[in-house]
Structures are given as C-alpha cells and as structure tokens.
Protein backbone atom coordinates (compact mmCIF):
# COMPACT_ATOMS: atom_id res chain seq x y z
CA UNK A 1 119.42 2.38 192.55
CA UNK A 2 122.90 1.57 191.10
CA UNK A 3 124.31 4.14 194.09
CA UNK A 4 122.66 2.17 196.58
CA UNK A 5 123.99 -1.14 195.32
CA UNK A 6 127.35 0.20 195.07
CA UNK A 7 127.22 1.70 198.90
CA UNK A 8 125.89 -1.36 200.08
CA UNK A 9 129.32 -3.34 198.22
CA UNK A 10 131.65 -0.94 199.92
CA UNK A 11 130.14 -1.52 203.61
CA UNK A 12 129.91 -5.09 202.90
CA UNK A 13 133.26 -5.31 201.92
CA UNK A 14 134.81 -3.23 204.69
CA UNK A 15 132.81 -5.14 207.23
CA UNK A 16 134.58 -8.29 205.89
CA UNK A 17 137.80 -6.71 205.70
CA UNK A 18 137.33 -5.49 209.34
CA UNK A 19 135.74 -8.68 210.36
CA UNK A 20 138.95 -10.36 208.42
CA UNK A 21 141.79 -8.40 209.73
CA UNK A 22 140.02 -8.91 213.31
CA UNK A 23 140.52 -13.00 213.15
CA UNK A 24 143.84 -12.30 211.80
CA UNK A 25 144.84 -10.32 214.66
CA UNK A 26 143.04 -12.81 216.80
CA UNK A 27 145.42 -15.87 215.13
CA UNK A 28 148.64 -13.84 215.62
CA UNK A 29 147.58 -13.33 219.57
CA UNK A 30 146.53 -17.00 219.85
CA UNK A 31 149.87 -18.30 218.78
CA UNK A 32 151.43 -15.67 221.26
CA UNK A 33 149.47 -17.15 224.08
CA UNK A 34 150.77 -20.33 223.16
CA UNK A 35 154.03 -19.28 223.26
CA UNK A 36 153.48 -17.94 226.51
CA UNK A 37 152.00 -21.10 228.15
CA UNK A 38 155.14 -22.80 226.99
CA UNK A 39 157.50 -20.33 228.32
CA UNK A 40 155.86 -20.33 232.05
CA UNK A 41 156.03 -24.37 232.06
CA UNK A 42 159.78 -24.08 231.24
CA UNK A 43 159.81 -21.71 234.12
CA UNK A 44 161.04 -19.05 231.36
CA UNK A 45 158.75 -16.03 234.23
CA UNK A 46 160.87 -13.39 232.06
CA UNK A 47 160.12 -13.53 228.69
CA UNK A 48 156.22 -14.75 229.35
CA UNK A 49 155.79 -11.32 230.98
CA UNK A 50 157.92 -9.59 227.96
CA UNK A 51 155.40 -11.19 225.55
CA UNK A 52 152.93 -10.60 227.70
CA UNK A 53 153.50 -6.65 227.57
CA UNK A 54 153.78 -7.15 224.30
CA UNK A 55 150.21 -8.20 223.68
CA UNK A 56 148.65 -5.07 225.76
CA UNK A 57 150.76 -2.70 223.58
CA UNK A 58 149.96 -4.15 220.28
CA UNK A 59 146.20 -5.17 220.75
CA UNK A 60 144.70 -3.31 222.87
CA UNK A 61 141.31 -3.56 221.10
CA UNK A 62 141.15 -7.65 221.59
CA UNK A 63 139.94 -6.92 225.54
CA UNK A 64 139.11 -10.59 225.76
CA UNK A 65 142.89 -11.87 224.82
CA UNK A 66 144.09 -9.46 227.13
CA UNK A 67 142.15 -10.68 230.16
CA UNK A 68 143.76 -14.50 229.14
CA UNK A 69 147.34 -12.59 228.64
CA UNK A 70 146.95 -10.90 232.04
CA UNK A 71 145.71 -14.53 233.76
CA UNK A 72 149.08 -15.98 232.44
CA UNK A 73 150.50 -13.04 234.67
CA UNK A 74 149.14 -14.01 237.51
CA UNK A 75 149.85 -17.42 236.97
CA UNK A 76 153.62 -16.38 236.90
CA UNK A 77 153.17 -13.99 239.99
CA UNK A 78 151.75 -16.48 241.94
CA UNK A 79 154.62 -19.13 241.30
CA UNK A 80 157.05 -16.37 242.27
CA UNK A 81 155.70 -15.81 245.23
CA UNK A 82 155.47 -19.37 246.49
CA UNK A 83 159.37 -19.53 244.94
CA UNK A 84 160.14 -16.81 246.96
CA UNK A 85 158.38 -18.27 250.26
CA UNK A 86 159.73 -21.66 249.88
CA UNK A 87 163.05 -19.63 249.61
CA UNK A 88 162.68 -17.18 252.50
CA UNK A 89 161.62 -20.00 254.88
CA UNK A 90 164.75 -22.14 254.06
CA UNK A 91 167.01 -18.99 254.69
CA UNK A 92 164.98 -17.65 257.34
CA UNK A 93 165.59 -21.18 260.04
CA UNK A 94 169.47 -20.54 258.81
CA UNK A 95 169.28 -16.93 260.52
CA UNK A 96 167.41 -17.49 263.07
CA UNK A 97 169.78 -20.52 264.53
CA UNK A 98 172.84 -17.31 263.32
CA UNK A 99 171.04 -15.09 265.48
CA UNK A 100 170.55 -17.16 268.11
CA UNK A 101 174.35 -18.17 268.22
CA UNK A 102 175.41 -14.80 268.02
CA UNK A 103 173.25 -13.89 270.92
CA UNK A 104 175.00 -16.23 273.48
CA UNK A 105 177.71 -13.18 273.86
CA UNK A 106 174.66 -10.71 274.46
CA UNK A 107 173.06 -9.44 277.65
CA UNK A 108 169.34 -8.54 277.31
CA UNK A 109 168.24 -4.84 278.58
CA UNK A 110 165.05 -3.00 278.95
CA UNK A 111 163.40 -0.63 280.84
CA UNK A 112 159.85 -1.43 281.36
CA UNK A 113 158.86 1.99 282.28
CA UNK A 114 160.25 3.62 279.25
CA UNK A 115 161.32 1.11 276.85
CA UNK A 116 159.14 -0.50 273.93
CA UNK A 117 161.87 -2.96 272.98
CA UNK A 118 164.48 -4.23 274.55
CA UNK A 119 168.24 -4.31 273.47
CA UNK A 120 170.99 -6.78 272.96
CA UNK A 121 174.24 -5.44 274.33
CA UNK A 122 177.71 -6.79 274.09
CA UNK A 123 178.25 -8.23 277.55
CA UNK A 124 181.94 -6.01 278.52
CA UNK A 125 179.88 -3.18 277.96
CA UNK A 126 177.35 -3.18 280.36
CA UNK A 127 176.87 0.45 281.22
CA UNK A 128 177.79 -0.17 284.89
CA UNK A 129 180.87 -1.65 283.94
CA UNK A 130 182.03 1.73 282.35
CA UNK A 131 181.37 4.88 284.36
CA UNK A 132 184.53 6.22 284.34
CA UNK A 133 185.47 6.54 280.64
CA UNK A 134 184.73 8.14 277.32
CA UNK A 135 183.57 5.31 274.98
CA UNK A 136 181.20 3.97 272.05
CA UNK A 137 178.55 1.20 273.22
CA UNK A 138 176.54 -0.87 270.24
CA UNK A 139 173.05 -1.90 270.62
CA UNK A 140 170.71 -3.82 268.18
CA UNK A 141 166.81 -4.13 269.53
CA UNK A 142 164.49 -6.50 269.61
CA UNK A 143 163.40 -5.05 266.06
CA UNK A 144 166.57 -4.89 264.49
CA UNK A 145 167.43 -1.21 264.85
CA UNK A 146 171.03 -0.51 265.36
CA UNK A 147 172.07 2.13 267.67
CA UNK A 148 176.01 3.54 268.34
CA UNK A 149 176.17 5.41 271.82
CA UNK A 150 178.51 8.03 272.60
CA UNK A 151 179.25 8.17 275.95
CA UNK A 152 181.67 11.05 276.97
CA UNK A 153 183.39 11.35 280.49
CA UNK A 154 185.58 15.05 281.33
CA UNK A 155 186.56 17.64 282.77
CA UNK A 156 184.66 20.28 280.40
CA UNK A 157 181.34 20.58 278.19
CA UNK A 158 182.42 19.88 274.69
CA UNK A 159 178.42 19.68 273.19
CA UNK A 160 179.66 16.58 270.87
CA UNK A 161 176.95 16.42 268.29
CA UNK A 162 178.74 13.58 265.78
CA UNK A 163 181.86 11.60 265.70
CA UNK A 164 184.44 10.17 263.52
CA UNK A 165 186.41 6.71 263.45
CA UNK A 166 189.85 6.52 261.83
CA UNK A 167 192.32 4.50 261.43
CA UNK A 168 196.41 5.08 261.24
CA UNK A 169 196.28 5.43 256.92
CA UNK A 170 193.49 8.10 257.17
CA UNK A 171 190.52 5.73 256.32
CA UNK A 172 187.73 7.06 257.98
CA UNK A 173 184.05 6.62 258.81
CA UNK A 174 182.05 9.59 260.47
CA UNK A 175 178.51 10.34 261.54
CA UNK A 176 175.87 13.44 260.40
CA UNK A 177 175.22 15.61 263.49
CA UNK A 178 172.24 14.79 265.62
CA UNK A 179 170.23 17.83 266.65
CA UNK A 180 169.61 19.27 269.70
CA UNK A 181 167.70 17.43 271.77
CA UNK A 182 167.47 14.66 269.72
CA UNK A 183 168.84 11.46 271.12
CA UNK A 184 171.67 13.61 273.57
CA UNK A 185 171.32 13.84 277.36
CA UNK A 186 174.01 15.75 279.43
CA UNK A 187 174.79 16.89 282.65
CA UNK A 188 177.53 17.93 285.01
CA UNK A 189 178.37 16.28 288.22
CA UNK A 190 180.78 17.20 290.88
CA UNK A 191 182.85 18.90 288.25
CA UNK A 192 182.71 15.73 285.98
CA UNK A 193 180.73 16.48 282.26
CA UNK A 194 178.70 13.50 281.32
CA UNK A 195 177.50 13.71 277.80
CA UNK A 196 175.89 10.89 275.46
CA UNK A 197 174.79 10.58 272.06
CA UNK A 198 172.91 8.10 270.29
CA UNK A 199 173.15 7.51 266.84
CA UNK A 200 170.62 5.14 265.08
CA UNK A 201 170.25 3.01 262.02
CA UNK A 202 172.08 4.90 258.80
CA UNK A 203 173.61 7.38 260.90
CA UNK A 204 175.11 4.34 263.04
CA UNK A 205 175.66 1.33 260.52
CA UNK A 206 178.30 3.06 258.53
CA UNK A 207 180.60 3.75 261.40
CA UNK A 208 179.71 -0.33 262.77
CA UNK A 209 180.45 -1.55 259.67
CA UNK A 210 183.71 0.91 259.73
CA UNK A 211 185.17 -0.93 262.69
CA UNK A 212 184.15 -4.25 261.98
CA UNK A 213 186.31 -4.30 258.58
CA UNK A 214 189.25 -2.14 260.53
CA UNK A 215 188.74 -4.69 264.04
CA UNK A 216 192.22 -5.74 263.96
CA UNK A 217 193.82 -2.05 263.31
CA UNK A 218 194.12 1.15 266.07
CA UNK A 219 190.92 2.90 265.62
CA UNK A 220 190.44 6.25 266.83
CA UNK A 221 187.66 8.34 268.30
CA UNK A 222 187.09 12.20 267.76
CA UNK A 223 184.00 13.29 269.17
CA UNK A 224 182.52 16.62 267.28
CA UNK A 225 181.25 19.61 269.07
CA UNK A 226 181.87 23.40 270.09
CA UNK A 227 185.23 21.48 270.96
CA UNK A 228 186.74 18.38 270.36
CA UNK A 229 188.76 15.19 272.20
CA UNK A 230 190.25 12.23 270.90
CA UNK A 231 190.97 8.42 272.56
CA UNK A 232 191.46 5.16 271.21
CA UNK A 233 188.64 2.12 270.66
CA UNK A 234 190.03 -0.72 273.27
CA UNK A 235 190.79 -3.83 271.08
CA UNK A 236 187.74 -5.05 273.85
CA UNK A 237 185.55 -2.15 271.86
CA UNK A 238 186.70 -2.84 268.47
CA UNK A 239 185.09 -7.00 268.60
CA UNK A 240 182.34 -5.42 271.21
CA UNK A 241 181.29 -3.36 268.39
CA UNK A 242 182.00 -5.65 265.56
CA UNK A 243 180.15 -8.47 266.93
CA UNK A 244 177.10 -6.04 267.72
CA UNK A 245 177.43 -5.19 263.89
CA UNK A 246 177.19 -9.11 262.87
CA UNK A 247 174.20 -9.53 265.23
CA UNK A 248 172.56 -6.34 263.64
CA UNK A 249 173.06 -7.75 259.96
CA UNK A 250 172.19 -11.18 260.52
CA UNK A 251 168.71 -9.75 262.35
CA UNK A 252 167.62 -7.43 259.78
CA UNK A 253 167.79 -10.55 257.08
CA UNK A 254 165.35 -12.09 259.74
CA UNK A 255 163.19 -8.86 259.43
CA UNK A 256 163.56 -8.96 255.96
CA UNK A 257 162.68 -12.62 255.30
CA UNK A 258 159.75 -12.69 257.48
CA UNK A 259 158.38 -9.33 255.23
CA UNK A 260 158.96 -10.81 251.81
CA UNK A 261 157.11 -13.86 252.80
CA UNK A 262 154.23 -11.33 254.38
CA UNK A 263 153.88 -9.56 251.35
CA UNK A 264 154.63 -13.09 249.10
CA UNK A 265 151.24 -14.58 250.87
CA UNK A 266 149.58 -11.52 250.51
CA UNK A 267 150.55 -11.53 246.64
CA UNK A 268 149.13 -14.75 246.59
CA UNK A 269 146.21 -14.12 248.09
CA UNK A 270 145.42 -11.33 246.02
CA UNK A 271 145.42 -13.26 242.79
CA UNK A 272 143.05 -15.37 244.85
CA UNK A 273 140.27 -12.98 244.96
CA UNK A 274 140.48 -11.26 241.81
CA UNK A 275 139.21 -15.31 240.23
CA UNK A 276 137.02 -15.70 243.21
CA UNK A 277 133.85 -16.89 241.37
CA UNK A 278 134.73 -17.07 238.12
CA UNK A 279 134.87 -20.35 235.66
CA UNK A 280 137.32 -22.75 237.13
CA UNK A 281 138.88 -22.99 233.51
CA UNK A 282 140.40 -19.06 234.20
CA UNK A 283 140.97 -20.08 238.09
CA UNK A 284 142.97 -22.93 236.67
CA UNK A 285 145.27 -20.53 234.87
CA UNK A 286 146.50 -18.94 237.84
C-alpha cells in the first residue's frame, strides 16, 4: 500500500510541477505580449515582429499565445500596408503629372494590326524622318517596356547582332547579342542593306542609361556582327535617347506604384478573411 501512496505523491507532484512551470511560461509570454502591444502603438513594426518570432521559437507548446502573437502580426501587416498605400498614392499623382510632362516631346505609334501596345517615340525620330542613315531609335510602351532600335543603312550585310556605346576616355556601355531571328529583320534593296535590331528592357536600359549620363560628350556607335561599322550619336540622338530614358524611368515607378498598392490591398484583404467570423475581440487586434 505504502508503494501506491508513494506513486500517487510523485504523479501528483509532477502534475503540479508541470501544471506550475506551464503558468510560469504562460506569465513570461503574457508580459511579452504586452510588450508587444506597446511597441506596435509606438509604431516600433520592427521589434514587435522580432519579439514576436521570438515567442514561436521559445513556446511553441502554448498554441493559444501563439495565435494572439501571430494576431499582433497581422495587426502590424495590415498598418504597413495601408502606410505603404497612403504612400504609393501620394507618389504615384507626382509621376503621373512627370509622365505626363515628359510626354509632351513624344509622338504616339501603333500598329493596330500587329501591335498590342503602342509606343512613345521621341518626336526627331520618327522613322520616316530617317531612311537614309544608320542610327539608334528609343521607345518606351504603353507598359513601360523600354526598347533601343538599331537601325543600319549600307552598302554591305554586316549581320549586327549587338552594339556598343563609347565615349572619347574608353567608358563604355554594350549590349548581349540577340539571336537569330529574334527581334532582327533585314533585307537588301537596290543594292542598299537595311538591317534592324531591337533590344528590349535589360538588354536596352544599360546602354539608355549609358547615354543619358554621357549626353553632353561624343558618343560612338559600333554595331557587332560577321563585320563591323562605326558612326557617331547626333547631339539630336544623344537628348532623343536620354529623354526616352527619363520617360522610361519615371513610367516604370508608375508600374511599380500601382503594383505595391495591388498587392498592399490584397495584403489587407487577406488578413480580412483569415478573422472573418471570429470574436470581434481577435478582429479588433488586427
């Protein structure tokens, strides 16, 4: 009988020892919560979440504390995201009215029979206005893609596949080699080789960005193939070119702005529907 006493103390007192260092643990992630609330009120978002990781890796048994931890998490999340909104929409009115100043120096082209969206086009280089030259033409579309076009004008087939900008001290900018039949189109003409080559996005933006820092300098022109030729951007070119660049950069923080504020109000939303339902205590959390 004395065993049975003596193995009922020992699983008594475990249970209380158990049951003991559970509210202890329970205390120490109470006062952590706290800490937490006051941290996202003071708008400190980056030490709540520290803490906040802290309390999944150290208790992961106390399921219930963790589901209030994680609600503070959302709480921050979701004031992020409208932060980030009310800052996107500020900044996004400032580049539209950018864009739209920029785009007073822009003709508008598309082909409805082959063209999804349209292009801006610096207005001295309408391709009409060119035909009897070797030059570079920048476009930005309705989308914000950037696109450099090589347009070659000779005597012989030189298969350019890339080019490369340079200025007088050797700085230089150059392309990666388009493939064949990839954005080229050739053909020969009463003796007279017409070649172009468009280059889009990263294999463009480099060499615009290139000439827009070097507008004021000589800039030269090698177009790469099975052979090579040389000329110089006209000073016309060069601010063609740069000012295609500006338009391309200040449209693409349009793009941008309008797709953090997307995926902001989808953030938002989100959190929404995870409390749908639930007490409005843990709503009022987040």
């Amino acid at each position: 009988m004395y065993k049975y006493i003596f193995l009922f103390a020992v699983l008594f007192l475990t249970l209380f020892g158990a049951c003991n260092s559970r509210t202890k643990l329970e205390k120490e992630v109470d006062a952590r919560l706290e800490q937490i609330s006051r941290l996202i009120e003071d708008n400190n978002w980056n030490t709540a979440k520290n803490e906040i990781d802290t309390i999944h890796a150290l208790y992961p048994r106390l399921v219930e504390k963790r589901r209030m931890a994680q609600a503070y998490k959302d709480t921050i999340e979701r004031r992020e995201a409208v932060k980030t909104i009310a800052y996107c929409d500020s900044m996004l009115n400032f580049k539209r009215h950018e864009a739209d100043s920029l785009q007073k120096m822009f003709g508008f082209e598309k082909n409805e029979q082959y063209q999804e969206h349209g292009s801006f086009v610096y207005k001295n280089l309408i391709i009409e206005n060119n035909l009897d030259r070797s030059y570079l033409r920048a476009e930005v579309n309705e989308t914000a893609d950037f696109f450099l076009i090589s347009h070659y004008r000779g005597a012989s087939k030189i298969a350019h596949n890339s080019l490369k900008v340079s200025t007088p001290d050797d700085f230089f900018a150059i392309t990666d080699s388009i493939p064949e039949l990839i954005f080229k189109h050739s053909f020969t003409d009463d003796g007279i080789r017409w070649e172009s080559v468009t280059f889009k996005n990263e294999n463009a933006s480099d060499v615009g960005m290139f000439i827009a820092l070097h507008q004021q300098e000589n800039i030269k022109v090698k177009l790469l193939g099975n052979r090579s030729i040389t000329y110089q951007l006209t000073p016309n070119d060069r601010k063609a070119i740069t000012e295609t660049y500006k338009l391309w950069v200040v449209m693409s923080d349009v793009v941008r702005l309008k797709r953090e504020i997307l995926k902001s109000k989808a953030k938002i939303e989100q959190i929404k529907e995870r409390y749908t339902g639930q007490h409005p205590n843990t709503e009022d959390r987040v």
